[in-house]
Protein backbone atom coordinates (compact mmCIF):
# COMPACT_ATOMS: atom_id res chain seq x y z
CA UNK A 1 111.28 97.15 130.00
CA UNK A 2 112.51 96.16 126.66
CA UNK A 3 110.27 94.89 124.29
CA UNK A 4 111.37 92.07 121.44
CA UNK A 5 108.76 91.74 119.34
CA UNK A 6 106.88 95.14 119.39
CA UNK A 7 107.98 98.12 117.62
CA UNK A 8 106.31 101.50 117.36
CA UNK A 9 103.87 100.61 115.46
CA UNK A 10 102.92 96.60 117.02
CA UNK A 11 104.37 93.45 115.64
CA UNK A 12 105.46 94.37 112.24
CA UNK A 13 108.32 92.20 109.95
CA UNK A 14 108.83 89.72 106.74
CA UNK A 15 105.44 87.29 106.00
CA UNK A 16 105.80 84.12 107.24
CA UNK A 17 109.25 85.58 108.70
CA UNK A 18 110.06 85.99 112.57
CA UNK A 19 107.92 87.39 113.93
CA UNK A 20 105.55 87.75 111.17
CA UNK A 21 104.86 83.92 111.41
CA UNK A 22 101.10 82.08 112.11
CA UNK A 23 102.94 80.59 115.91
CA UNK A 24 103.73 83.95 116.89
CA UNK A 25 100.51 85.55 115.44
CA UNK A 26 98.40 82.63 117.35
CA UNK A 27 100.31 83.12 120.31
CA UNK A 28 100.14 86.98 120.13
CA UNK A 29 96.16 86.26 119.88
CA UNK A 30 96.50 83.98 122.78
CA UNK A 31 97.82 86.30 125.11
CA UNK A 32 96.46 89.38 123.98
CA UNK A 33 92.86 87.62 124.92
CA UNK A 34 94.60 86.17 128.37
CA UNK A 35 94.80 90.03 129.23
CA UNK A 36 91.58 91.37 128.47
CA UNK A 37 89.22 88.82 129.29
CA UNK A 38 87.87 89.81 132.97
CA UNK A 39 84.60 88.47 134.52
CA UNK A 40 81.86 86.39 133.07
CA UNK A 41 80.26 88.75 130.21
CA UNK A 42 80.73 87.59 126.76
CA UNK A 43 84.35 88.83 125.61
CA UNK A 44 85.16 89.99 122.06
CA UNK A 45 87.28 90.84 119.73
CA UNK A 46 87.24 92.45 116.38
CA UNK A 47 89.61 92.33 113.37
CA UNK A 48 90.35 94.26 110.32
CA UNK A 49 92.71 93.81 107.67
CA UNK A 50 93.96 95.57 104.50
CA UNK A 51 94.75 93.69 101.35
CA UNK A 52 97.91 91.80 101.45
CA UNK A 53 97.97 88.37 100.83
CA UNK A 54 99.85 87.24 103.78
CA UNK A 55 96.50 88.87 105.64
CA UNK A 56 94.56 85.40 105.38
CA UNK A 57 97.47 83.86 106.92
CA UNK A 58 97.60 85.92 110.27
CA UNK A 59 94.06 86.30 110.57
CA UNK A 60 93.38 82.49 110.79
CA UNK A 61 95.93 82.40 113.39
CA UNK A 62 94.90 85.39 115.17
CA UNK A 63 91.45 83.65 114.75
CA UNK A 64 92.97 79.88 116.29
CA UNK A 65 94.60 82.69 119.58
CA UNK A 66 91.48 83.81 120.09
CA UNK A 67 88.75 81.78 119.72
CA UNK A 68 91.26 79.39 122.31
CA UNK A 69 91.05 81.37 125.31
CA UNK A 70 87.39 81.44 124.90
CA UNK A 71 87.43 84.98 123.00
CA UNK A 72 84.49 85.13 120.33
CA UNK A 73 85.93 87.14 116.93
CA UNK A 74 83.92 89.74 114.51
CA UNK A 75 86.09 89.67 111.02
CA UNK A 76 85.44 92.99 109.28
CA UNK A 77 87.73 92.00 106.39
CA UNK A 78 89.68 94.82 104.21
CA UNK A 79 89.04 98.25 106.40
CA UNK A 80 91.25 101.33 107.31
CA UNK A 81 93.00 101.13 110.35
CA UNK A 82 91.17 103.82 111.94
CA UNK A 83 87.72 102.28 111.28
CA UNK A 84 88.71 99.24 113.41
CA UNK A 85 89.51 101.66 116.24
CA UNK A 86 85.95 103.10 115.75
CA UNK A 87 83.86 99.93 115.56
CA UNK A 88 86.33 98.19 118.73
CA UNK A 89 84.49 101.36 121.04
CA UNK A 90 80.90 101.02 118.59
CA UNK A 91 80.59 97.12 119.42
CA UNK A 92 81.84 97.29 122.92
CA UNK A 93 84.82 95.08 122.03
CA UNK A 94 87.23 93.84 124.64
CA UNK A 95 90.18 94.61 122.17
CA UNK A 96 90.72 95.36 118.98
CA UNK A 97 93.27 94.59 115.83
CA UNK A 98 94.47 95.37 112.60
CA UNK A 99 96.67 93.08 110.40
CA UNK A 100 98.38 95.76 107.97
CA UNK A 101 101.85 96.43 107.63
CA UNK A 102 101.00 100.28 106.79
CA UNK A 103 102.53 102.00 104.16
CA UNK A 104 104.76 98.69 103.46
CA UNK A 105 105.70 96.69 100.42
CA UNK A 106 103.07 93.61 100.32
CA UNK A 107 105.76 91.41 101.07
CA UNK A 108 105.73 92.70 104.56
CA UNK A 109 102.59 92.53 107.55
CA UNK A 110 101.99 93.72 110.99
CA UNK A 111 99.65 93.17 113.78
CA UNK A 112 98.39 96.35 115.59
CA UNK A 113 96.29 96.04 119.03
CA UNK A 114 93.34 98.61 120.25
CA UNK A 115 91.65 98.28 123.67
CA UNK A 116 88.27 98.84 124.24
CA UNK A 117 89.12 102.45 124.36
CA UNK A 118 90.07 102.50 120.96
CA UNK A 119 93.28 103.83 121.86
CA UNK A 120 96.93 101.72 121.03
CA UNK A 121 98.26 99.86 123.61
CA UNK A 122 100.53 101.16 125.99
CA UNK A 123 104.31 99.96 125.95
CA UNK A 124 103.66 98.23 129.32
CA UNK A 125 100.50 96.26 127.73
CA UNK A 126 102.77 95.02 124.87
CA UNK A 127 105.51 93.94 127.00
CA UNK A 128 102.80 92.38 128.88
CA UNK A 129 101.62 90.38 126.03
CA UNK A 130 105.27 89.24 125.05
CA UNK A 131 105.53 87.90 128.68
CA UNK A 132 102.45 85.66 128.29
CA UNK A 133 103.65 84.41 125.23
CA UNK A 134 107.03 83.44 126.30
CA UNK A 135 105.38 82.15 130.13
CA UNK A 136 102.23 81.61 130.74
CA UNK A 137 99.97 80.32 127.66
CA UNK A 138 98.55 77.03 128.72
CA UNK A 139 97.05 78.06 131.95
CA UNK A 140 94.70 80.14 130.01
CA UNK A 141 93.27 78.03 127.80
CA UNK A 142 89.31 77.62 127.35
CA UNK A 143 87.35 74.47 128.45
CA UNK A 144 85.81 72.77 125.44
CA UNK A 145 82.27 74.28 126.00
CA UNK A 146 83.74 77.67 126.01
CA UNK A 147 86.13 77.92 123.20
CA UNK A 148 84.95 81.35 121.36
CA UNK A 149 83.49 81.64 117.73
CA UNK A 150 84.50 83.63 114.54
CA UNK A 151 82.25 85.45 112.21
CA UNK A 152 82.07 87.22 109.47
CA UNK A 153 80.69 90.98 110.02
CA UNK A 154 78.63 92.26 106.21
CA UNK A 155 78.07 95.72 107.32
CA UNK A 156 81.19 97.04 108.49
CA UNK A 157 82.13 98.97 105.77
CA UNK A 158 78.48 100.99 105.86
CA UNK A 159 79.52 101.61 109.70
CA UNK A 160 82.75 103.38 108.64
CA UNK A 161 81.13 105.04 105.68
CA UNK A 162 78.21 106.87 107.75
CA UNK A 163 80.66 107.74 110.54
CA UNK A 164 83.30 108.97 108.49
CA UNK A 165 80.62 111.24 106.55
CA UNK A 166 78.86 112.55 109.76
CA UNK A 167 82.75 114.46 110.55
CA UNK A 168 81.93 116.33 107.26
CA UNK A 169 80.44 119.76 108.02
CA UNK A 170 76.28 119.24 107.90
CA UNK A 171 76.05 123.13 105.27
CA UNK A 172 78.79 121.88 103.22
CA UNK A 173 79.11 119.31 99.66
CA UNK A 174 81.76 118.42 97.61
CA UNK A 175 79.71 119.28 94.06
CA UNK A 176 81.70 120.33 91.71
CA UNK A 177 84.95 119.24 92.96
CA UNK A 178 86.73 116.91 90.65
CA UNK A 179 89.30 114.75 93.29
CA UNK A 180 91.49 112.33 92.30
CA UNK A 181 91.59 109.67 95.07
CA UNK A 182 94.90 107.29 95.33
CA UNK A 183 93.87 104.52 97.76
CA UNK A 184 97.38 102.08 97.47
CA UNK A 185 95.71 99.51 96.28
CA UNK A 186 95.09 99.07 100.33
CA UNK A 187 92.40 99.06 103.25
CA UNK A 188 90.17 102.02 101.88
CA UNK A 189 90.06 100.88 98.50
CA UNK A 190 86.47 100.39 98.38
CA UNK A 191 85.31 103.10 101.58
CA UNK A 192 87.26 105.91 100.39
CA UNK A 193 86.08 106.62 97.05
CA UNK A 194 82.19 105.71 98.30
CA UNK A 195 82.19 108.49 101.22
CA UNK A 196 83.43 110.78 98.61
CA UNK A 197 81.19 110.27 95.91
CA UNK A 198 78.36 110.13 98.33
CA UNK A 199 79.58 113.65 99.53
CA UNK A 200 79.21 115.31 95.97
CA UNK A 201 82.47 114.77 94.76
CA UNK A 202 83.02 113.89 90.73
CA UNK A 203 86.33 110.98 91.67
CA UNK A 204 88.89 109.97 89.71
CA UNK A 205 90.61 106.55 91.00
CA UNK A 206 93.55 105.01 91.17
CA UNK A 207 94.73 102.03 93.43
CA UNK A 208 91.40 100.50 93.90
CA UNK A 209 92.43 97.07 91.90
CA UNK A 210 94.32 95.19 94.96
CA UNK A 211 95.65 91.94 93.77
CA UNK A 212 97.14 91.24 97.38
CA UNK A 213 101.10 92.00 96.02
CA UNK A 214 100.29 95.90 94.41
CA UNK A 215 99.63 97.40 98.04
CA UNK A 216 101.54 100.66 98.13
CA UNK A 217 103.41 99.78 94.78
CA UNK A 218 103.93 103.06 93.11
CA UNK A 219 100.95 104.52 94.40
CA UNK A 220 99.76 105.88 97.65
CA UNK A 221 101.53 108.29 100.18
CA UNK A 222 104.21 107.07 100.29
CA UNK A 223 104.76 107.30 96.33
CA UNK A 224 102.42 110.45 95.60
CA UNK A 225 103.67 111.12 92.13
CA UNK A 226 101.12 109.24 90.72
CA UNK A 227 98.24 111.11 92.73
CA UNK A 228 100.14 114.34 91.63
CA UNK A 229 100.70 113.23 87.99
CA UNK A 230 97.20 112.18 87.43
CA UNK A 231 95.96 115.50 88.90
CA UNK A 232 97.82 117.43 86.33
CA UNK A 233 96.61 115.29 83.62
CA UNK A 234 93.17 115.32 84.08
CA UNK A 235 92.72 118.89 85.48
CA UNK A 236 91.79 118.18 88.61
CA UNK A 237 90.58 120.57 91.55
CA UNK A 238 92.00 118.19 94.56
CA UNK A 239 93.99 115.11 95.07
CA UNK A 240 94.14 112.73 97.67
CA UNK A 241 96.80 109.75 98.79
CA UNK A 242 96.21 107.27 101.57
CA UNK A 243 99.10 104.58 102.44
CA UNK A 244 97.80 100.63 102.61
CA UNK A 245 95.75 101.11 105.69
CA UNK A 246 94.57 104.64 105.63
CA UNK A 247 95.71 106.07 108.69
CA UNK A 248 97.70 108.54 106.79
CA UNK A 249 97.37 111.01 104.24
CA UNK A 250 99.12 113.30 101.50
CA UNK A 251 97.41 115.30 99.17
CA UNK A 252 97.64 117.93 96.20
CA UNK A 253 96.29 120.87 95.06
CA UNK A 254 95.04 121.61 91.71
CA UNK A 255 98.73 121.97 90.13
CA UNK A 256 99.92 118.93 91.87
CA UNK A 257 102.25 120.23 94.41
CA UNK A 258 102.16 118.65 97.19
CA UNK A 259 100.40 119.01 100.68
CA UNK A 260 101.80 117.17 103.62
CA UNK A 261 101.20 116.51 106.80
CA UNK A 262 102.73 119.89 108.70
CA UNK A 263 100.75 121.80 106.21
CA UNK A 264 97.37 119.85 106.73
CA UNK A 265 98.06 120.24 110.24
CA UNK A 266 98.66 123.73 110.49
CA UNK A 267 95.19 124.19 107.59
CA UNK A 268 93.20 122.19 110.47
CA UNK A 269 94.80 124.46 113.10
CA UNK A 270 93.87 127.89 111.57
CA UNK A 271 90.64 126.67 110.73
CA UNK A 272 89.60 125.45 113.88
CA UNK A 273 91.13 128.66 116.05
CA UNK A 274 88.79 130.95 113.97
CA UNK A 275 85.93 128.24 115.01
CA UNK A 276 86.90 128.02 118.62
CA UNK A 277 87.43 123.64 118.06
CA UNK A 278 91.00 123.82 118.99
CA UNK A 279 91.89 122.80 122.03
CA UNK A 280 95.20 122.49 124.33
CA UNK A 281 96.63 126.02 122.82
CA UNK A 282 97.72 124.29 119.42
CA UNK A 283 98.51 120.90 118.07
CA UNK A 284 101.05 117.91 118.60
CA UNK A 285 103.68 116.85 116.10
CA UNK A 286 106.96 115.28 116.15
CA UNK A 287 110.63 115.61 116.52
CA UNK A 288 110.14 115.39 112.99
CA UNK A 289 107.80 118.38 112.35
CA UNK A 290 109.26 121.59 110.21
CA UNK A 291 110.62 124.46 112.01
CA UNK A 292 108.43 126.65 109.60
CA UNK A 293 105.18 124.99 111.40
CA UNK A 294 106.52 125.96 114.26
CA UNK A 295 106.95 129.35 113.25
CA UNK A 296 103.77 129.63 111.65
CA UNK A 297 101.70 128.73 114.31
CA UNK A 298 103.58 131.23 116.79
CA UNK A 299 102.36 134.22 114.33
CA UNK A 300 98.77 133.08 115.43
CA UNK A 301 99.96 132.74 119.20
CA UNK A 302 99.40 128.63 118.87
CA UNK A 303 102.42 126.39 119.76
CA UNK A 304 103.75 123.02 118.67
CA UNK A 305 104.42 120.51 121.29
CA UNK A 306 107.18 117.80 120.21
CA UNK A 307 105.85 114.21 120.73
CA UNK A 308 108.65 111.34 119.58
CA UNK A 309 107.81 109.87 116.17
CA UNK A 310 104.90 107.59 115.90
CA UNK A 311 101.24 108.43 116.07
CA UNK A 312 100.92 106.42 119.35
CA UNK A 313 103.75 108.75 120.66
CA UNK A 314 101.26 111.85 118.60
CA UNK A 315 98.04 110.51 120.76
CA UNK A 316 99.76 109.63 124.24
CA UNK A 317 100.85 113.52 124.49
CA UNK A 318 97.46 114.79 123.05
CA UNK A 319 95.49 112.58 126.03
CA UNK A 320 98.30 114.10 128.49
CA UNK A 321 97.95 117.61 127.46
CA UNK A 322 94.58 118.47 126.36
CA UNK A 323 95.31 118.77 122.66
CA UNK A 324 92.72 117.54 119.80
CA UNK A 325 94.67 118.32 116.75
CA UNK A 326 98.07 116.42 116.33
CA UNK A 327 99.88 114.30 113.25
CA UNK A 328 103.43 113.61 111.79
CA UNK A 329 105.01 115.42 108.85
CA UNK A 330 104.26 112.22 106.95
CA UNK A 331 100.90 112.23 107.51
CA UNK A 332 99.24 110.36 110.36
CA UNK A 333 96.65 112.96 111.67
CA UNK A 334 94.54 112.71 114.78
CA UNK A 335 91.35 114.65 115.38
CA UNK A 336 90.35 113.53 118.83
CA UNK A 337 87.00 114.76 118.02
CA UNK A 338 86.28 112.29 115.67
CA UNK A 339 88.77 109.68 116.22
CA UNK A 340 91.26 107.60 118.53
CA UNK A 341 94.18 107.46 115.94
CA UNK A 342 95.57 108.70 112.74
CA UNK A 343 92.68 108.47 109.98
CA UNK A 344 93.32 109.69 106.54
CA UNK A 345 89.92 109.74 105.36
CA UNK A 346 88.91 112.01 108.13
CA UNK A 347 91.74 114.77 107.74
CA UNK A 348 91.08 114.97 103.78
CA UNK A 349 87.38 115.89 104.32
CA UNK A 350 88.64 118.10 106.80
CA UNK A 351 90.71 119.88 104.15
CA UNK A 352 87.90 119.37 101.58
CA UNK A 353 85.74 121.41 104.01
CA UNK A 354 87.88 124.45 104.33
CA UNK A 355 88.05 124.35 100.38
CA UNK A 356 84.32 124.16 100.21
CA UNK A 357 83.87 126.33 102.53
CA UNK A 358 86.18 128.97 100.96
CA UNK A 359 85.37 128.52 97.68
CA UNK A 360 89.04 129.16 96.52
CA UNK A 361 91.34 126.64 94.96
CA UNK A 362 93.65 124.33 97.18
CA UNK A 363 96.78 126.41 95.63
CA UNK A 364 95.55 129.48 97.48
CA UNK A 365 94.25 127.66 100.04
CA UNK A 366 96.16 124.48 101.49
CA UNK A 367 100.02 125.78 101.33
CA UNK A 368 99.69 127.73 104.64
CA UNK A 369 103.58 128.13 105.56
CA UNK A 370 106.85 128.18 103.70
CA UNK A 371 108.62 125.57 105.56
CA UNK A 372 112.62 125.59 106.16
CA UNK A 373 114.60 123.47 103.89
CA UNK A 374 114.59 119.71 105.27
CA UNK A 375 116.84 117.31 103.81
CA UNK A 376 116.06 113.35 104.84
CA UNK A 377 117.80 110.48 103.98
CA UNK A 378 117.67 106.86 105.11
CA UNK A 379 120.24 104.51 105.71
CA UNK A 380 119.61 100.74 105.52
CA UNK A 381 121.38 98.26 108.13
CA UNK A 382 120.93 94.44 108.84
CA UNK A 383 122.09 94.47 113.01
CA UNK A 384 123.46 96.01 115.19
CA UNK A 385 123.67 99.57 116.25
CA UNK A 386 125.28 101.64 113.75
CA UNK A 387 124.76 104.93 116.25
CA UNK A 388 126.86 103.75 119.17
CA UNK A 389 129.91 103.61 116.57
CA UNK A 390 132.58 105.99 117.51
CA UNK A 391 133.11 107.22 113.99
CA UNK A 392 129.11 108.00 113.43
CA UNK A 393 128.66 109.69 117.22
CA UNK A 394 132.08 111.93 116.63
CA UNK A 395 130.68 112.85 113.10
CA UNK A 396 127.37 113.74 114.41
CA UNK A 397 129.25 115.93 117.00
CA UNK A 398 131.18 117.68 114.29
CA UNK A 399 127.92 118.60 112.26
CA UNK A 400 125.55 119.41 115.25
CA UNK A 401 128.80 122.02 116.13
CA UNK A 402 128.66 123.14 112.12
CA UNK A 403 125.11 123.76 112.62
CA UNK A 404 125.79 126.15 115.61
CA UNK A 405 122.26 126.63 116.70
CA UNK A 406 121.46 127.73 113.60
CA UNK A 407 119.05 124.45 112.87
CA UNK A 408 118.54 121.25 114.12
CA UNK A 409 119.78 117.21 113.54
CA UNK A 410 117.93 114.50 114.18
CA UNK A 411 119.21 110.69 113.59
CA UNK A 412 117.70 107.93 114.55
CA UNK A 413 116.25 104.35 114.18
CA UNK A 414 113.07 103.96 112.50
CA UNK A 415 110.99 101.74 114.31
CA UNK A 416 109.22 100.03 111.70
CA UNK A 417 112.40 99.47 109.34
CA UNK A 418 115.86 98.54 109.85
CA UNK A 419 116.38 102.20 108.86
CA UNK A 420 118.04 104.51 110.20
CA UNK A 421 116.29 108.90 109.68
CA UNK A 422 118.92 111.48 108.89
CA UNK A 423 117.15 114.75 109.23
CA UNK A 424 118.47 118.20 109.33
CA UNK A 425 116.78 121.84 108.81
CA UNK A 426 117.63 125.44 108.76
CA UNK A 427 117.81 128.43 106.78
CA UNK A 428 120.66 127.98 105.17
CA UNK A 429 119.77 124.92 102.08
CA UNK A 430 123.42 124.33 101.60
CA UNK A 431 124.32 123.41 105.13
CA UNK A 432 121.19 121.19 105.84
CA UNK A 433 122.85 119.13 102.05
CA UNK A 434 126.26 118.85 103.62
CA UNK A 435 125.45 117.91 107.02
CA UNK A 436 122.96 115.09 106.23
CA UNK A 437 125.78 113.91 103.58
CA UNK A 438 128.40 113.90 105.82
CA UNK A 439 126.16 111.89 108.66
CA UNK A 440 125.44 109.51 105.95
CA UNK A 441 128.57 109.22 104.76
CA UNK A 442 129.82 108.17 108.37
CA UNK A 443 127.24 105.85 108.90
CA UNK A 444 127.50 103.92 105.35
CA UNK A 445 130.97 103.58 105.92
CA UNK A 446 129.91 101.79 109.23
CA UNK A 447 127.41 99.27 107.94
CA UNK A 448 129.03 98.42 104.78
């Protein structure tokens, strides 16, 4: 089964590029609808978006797709990722999707699919979808009387707001806590700040002016500096970063160092042990996830099970296995008891309710493990694949035989980027640096 237009993450590329163009967004619409339209009860579909401007684009194809195969369409406009999954379950929708490109430049867009379940598709769903759309579109058209509608939806963002504020423990506020709240500029830029303020919390924001190109732009979690700076400069107790559709989170502590997503996980983890909430033994993370998280939870006699990257990849072992805490290093983190998929909104009050509950700054608080020295770089390529080179798979030989046991290498293929991840940890600082340069090294030489 090899898919061509899905990734890890759904349909994800350039605006108005292949395959981020209105005839494959329409058609993706078309067939997505073909598949989950079964019997003779009204079939629906909701959308959400974050703020980029190619979003109007897709959605009025997605809309055409539809609304064709007689699917009628709820538009929730700008809304986190995560509350889309919610209100597809809420409204009893037939499928669900989100046009967001993540934590992305604006430049680029993405269509991401939920069934009714809330829950990703599967790989065999999407290749499912790509087989309609190459095969079988016209048979599934709607007669004229029952070609769907499309309408606007007011309340959404109240929806998310209550929900998201009911996960928030009942004896707890957030009075007195001054939180600086980074929202890229991106889906949450109006929910975020309201559920905190509503909560108690005295807010300081940044990236809540989207223009539809500023998405992610120096802000966000995937460029936390300015969440960090802005803590230090206005003395904050707590800061927050969400990418452009809020299903992932970074935050800081009241000197600005940062929190990610291994130490929110293993925060969650401890916190939830003492309560008797966790579930499955301990939580999910990724190939990607620091050794020292590993070690860490061992001391509390919790393990880490190893999902591949991607939060879909997070949430498929976490169904499998009984788990209800997992997330990556880079912040996607998935509380099954409140949610379907990776919801940065969520894990922050999460945090926030361990600090209020403790009543001790984040500094003593949030940095739970000393994790191993991690070096990551990422090499760009335009086709191809670089890994299969003889020169990059006898290098990577050479290091992993360096390393000796003594750590772990990891290189591979992002699958949202034409990237490829050159990880390596262990004790020993100086031989994680000179591995990782000398895989990189091998591979530039290769794509150059």
């Amino acid at each position: 089964m090899n898919r061509k237009l899905f990734g890890t993450d759904g349909i994800r590329g350039l605006a108005n590029s292949h395959p981020m163009t209105p005839e494959i967004a329409m058609k993706a619409g078309m067939a997505a609808g073909r598949l989950f339209t079964h019997g003779d009860h009204l079939h629906r579909v909701v959308i959400g978006k974050d703020t980029r401007l190619s979003g109007y684009m897709i959605e009025s194809a997605l809309v055409a797709g539809f609304t064709a195969v007689g699917m009628d369409v709820f538009l929730f406009g700008p809304l986190p990722t995560p509350a889309i999954a919610m209100l597809t379950r809420s409204l009893r929708a037939d499928l669900g999707v989100m046009i967001s490109a993540s934590h992305n430049h604006f430049e680029d867009n993405g269509i991401k699919f939920f069934g009714p379940d809330g829950l990703k598709l599967s790989d065999e769903r999407e290749f499912a979808i790509e087989e309609l759309m190459a095969n079988g579109l016209h048979d599934g058209l709607a007669t004229a009387r029952k070609i769907g509608r499309a309408k606007r939806i007011d309340d959404s963002q109240a929806r998310y707001i209550e929900y998201a504020k009911r996960t928030f423990p009942k004896n707890l506020a957030l009075d007195g806590l001054r939180i600086v709240i980074d929202c890229a500029n991106g889906a949450a830029y109006k929910v975020a700040p309201l559920i905190l303020w509503e909560l108690g919390a005295e807010l300081i924001e940044i990236g809540t002016e989207p223009n539809g190109i500023n998405i992610n732009h120096e802000c966000g979690s995937t460029f936390p500096e300015t969440m960090q700076r802005k803590v230090r400069e206005r003395r904050a107790d707590f800061g927050i970063a969400l990418d452009g559709d809020a299903d992932r989170v970074v935050m800081a502590d009241e000197k600005g160092n940062l929190i990610d997503g291994d130490q929110i996980l293993a925060l969650i983890a401890r916190s939830w042990s003492k309560t008797g909430d966790l579930k499955g033994g301990g939580v999910v993370g990724t190939v990607m996830s620091n050794a020292g998280l590993e070690r860490y939870l061992h001391s509390l006699d919790l393990k880490l099970a190893r999902a591949p990257v991607g939060d879909r990849y997070v949430i498929a072992k976490m169904w499998a296995d009984g788990f209800n805490v997992g997330g990556e290093q880079s912040g996607h983190i998935v509380l099954r008891d409140f949610c379907t998929t990776g919801d940065g909104v969520i894990a922050a009050l999460q945090v926030l309710g361990v600090l209020a509950h403790e009543k001790r700054p984040a500094s003593e608080v949030a940095h739970i493990f000393e994790p191993l020295p991690q070096v990551v770089e990422n090499v760009r390529y335009k086709n191809g694949s670089p890994l299969k080179d003889p020169r990059v798979v006898e290098r990577i030989k050479d290091c992993e035989a360096r390393m000796n046991g003594a750590g772990r290498l990891l290189v591979r293929k992002s699958g949202t980027e034409l990237v490829i991840r050159v990880m390596a940890e262990a004790d020993d600082e100086r031989l994680v640096r000179s591995v990782v340069s000398d895989v990189v090294a091998a591979l530039q030489e290769v794509v150059a």
